[in-house]
PDB file of N, CA and C in Angstrom:
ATOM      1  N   UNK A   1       0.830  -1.182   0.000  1.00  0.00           N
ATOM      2  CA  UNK A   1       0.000   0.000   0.000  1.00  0.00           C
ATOM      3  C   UNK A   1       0.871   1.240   0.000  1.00  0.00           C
ATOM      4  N   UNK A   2       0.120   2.786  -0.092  1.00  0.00           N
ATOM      5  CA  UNK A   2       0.850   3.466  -0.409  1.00  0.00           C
ATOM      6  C   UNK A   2       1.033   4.199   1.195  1.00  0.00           C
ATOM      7  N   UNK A   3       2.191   4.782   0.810  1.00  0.00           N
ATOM      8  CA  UNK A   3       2.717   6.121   2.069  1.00  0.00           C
ATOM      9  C   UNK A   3       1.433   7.180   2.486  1.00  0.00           C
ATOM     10  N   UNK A   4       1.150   7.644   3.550  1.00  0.00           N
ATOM     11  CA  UNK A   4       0.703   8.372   4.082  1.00  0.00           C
ATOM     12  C   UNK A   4       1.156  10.267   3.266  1.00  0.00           C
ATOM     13  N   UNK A   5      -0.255  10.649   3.270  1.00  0.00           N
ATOM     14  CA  UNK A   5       0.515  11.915   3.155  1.00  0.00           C
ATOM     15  C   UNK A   5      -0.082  13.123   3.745  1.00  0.00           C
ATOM     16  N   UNK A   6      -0.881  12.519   4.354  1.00  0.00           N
ATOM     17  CA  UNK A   6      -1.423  13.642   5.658  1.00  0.00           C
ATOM     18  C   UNK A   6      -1.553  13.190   7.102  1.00  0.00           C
ATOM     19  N   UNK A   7      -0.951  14.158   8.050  1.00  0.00           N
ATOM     20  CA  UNK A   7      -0.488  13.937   8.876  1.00  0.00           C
ATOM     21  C   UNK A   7      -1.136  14.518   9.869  1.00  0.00           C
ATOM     22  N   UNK A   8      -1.503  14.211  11.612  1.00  0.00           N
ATOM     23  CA  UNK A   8      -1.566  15.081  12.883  1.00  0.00           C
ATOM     24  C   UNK A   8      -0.609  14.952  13.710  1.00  0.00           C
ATOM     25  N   UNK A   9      -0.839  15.910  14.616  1.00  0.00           N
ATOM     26  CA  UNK A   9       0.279  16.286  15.527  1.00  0.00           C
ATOM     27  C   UNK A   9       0.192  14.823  16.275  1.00  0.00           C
ATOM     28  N   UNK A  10       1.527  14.500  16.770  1.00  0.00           N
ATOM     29  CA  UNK A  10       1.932  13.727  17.527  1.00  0.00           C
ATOM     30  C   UNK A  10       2.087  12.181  16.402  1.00  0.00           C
ATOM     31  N   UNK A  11       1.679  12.247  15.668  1.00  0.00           N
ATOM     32  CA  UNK A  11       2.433  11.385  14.209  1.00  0.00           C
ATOM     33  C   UNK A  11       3.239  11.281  14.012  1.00  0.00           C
ATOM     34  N   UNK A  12       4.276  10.152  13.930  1.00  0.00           N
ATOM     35  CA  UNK A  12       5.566   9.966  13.285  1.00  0.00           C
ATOM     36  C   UNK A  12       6.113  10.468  11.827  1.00  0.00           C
ATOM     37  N   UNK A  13       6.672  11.261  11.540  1.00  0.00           N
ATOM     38  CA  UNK A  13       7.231  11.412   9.902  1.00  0.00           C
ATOM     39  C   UNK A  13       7.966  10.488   9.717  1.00  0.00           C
ATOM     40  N   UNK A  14       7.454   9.631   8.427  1.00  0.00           N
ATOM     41  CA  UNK A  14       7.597   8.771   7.925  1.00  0.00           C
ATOM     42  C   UNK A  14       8.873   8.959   6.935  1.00  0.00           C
ATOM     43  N   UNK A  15       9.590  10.062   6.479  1.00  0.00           N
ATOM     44  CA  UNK A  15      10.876  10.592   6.258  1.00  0.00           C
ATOM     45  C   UNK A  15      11.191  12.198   6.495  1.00  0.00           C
ATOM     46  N   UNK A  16      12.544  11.562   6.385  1.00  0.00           N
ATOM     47  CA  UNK A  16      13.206  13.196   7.012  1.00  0.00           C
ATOM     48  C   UNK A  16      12.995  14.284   5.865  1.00  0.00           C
ATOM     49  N   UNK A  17      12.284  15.390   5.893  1.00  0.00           N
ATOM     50  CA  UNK A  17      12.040  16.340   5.768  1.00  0.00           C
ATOM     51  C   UNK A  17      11.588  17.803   5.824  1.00  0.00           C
ATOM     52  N   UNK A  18      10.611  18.817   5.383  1.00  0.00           N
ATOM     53  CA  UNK A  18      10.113  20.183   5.580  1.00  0.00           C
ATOM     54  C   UNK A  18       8.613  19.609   5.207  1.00  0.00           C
ATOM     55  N   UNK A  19       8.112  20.027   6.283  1.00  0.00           N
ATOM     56  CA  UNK A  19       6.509  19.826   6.119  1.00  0.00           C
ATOM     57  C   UNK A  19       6.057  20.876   7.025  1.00  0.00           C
ATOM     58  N   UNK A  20       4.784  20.529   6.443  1.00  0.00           N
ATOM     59  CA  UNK A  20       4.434  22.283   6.076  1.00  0.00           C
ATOM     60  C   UNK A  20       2.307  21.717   7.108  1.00  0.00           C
ATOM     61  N   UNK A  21       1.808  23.275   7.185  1.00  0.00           N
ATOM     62  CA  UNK A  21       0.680  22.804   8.029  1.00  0.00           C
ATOM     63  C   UNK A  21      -0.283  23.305   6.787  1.00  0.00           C
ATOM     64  N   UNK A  22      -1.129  22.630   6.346  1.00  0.00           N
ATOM     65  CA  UNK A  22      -2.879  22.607   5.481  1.00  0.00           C
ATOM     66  C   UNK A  22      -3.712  22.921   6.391  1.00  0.00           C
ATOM     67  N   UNK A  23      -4.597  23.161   6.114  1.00  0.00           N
ATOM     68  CA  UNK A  23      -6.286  23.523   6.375  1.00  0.00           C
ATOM     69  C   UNK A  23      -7.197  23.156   5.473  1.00  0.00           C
ATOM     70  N   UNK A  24      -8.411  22.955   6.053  1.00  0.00           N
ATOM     71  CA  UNK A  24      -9.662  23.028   5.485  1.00  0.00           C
ATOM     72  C   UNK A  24      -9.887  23.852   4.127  1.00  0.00           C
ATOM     73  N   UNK A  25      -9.354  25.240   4.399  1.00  0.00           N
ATOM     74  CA  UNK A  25      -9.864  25.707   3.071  1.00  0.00           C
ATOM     75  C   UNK A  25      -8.439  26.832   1.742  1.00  0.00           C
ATOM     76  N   UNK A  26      -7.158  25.601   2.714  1.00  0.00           N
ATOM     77  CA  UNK A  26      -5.994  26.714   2.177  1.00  0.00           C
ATOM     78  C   UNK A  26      -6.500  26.630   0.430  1.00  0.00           C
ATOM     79  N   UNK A  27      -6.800  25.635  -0.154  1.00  0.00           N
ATOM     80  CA  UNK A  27      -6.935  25.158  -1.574  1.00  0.00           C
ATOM     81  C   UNK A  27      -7.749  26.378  -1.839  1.00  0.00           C
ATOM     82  N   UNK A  28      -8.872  27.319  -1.306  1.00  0.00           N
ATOM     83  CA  UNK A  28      -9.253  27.867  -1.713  1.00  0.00           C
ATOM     84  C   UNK A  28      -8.945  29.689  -1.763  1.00  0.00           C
ATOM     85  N   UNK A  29      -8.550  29.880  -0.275  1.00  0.00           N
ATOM     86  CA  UNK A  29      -8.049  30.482   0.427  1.00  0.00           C
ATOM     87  C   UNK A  29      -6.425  30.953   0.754  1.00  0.00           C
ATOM     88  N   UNK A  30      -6.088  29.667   0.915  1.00  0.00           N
ATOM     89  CA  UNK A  30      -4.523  29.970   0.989  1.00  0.00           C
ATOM     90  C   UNK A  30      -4.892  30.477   2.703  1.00  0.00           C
ATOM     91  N   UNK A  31      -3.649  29.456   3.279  1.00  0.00           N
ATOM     92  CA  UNK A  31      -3.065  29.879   4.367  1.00  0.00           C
ATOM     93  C   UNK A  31      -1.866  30.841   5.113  1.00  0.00           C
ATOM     94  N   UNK A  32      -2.535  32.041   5.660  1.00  0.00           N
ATOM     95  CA  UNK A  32      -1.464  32.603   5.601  1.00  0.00           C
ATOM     96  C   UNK A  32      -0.148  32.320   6.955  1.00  0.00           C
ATOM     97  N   UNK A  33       0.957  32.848   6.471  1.00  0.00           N
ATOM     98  CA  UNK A  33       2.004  32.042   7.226  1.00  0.00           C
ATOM     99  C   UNK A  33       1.726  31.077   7.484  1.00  0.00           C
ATOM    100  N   UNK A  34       1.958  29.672   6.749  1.00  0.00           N
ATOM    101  CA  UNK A  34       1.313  28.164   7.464  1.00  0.00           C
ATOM    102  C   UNK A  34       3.204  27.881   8.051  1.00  0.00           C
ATOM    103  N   UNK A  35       2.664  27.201   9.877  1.00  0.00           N
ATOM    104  CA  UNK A  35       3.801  26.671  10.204  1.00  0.00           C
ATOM    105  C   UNK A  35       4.602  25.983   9.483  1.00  0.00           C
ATOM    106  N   UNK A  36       5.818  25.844   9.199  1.00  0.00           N
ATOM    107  CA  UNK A  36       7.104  24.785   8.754  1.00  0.00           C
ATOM    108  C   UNK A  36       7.675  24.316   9.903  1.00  0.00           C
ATOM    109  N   UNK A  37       7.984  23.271   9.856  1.00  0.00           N
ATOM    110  CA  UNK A  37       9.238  22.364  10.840  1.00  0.00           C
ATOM    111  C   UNK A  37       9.679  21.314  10.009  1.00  0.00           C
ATOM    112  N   UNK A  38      10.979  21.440   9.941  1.00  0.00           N
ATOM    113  CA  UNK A  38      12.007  20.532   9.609  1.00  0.00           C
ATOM    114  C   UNK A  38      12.142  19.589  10.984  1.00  0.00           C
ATOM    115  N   UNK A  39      11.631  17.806  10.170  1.00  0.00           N
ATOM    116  CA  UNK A  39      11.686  16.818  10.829  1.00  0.00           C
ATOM    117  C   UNK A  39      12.880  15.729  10.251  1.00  0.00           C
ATOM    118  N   UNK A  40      13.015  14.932  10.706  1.00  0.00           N
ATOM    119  CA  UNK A  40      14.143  13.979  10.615  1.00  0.00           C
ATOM    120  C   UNK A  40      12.817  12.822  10.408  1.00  0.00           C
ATOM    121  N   UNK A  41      12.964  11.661   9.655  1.00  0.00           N
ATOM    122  CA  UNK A  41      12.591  10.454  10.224  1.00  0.00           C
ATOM    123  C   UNK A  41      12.197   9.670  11.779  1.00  0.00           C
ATOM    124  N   UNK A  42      11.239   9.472  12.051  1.00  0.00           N
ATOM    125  CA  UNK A  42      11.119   8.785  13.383  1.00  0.00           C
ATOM    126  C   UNK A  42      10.611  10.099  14.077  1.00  0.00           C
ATOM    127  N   UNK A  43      10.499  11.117  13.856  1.00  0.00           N
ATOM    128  CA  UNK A  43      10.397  12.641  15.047  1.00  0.00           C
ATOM    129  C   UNK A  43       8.577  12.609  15.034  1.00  0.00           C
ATOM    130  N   UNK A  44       8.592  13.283  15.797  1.00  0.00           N
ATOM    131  CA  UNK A  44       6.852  13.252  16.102  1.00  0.00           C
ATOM    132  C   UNK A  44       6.467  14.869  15.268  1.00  0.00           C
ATOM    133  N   UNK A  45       5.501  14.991  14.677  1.00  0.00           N
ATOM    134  CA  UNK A  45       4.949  16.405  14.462  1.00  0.00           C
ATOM    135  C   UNK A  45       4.228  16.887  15.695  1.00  0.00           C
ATOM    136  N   UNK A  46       4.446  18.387  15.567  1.00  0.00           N
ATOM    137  CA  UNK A  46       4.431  19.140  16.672  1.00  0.00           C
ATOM    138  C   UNK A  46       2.711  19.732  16.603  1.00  0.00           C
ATOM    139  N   UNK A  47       2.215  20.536  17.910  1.00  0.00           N
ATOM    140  CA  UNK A  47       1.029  20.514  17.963  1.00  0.00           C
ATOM    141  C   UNK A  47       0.797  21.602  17.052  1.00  0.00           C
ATOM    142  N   UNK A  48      -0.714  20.962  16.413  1.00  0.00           N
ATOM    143  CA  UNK A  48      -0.917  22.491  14.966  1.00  0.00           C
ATOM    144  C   UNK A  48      -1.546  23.556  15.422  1.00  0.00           C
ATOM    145  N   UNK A  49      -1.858  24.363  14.618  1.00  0.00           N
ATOM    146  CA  UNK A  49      -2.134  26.204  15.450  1.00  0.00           C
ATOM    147  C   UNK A  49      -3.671  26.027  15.205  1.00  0.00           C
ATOM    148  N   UNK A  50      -4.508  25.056  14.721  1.00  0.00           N
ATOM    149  CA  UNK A  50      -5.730  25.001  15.086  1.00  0.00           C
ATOM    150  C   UNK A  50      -6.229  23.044  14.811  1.00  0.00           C
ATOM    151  N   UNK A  51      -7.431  23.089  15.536  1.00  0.00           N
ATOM    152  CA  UNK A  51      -7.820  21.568  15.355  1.00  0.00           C
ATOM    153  C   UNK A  51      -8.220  21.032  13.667  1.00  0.00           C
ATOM    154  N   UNK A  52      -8.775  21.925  12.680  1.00  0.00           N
ATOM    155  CA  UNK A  52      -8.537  21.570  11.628  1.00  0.00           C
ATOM    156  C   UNK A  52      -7.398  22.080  10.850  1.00  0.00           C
ATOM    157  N   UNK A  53      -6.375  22.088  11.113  1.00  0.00           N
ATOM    158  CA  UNK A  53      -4.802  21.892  10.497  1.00  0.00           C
ATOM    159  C   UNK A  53      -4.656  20.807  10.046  1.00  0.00           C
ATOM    160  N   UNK A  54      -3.777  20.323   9.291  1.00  0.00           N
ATOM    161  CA  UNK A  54      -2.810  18.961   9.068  1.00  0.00           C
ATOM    162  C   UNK A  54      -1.620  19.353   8.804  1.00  0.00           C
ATOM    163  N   UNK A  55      -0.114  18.425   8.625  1.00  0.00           N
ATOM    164  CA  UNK A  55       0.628  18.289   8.355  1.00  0.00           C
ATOM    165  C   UNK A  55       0.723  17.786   7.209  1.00  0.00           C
ATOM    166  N   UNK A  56       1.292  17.984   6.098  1.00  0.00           N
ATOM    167  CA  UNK A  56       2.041  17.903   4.788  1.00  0.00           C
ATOM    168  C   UNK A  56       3.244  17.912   4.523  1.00  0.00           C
ATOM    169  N   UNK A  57       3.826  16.643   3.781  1.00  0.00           N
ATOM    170  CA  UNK A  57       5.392  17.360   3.235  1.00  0.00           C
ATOM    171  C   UNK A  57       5.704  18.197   2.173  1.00  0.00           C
ATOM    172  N   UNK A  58       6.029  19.289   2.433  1.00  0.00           N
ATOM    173  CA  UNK A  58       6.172  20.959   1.429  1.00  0.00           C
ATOM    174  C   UNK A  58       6.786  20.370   0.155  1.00  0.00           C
ATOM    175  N   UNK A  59       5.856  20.427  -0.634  1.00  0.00           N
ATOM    176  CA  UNK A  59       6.674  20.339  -2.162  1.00  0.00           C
ATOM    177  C   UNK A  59       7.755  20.830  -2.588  1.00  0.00           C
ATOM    178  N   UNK A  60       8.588  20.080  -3.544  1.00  0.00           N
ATOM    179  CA  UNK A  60       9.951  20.551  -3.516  1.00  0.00           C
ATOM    180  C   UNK A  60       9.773  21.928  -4.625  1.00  0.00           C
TER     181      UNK A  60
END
């Protein structure tokens, strides 16, 4: 099966990278300043700035 690609806080990143926080309506809207944190493999994501947030890995 395939990799995960949305994420909540306290989730393992599944590789080391820059991921980035989504919303409900960034697709339409756009989020402004959405959190970044640079994770390593194995690290937990950190808590998001609202309950409908997610975690994403930031396109290259």
């Amino acid at each position: 099966m395939g990799e995960w690609t949305v994420f909540n806080q306290g989730d393992r990143a599944p590789n080391s990278g820059t991921y980035i926080e989504t919303g409900v309506n960034d697709y339409h809207m756009g989020i402004e300043d959405p959190k970044k944190v640079k994770l390593r493999k194995g690290e937990r994501f950190p808590q998001n700035t609202n309950h409908e947030r997610k975690w994403i890995r930031m396109p290259k």
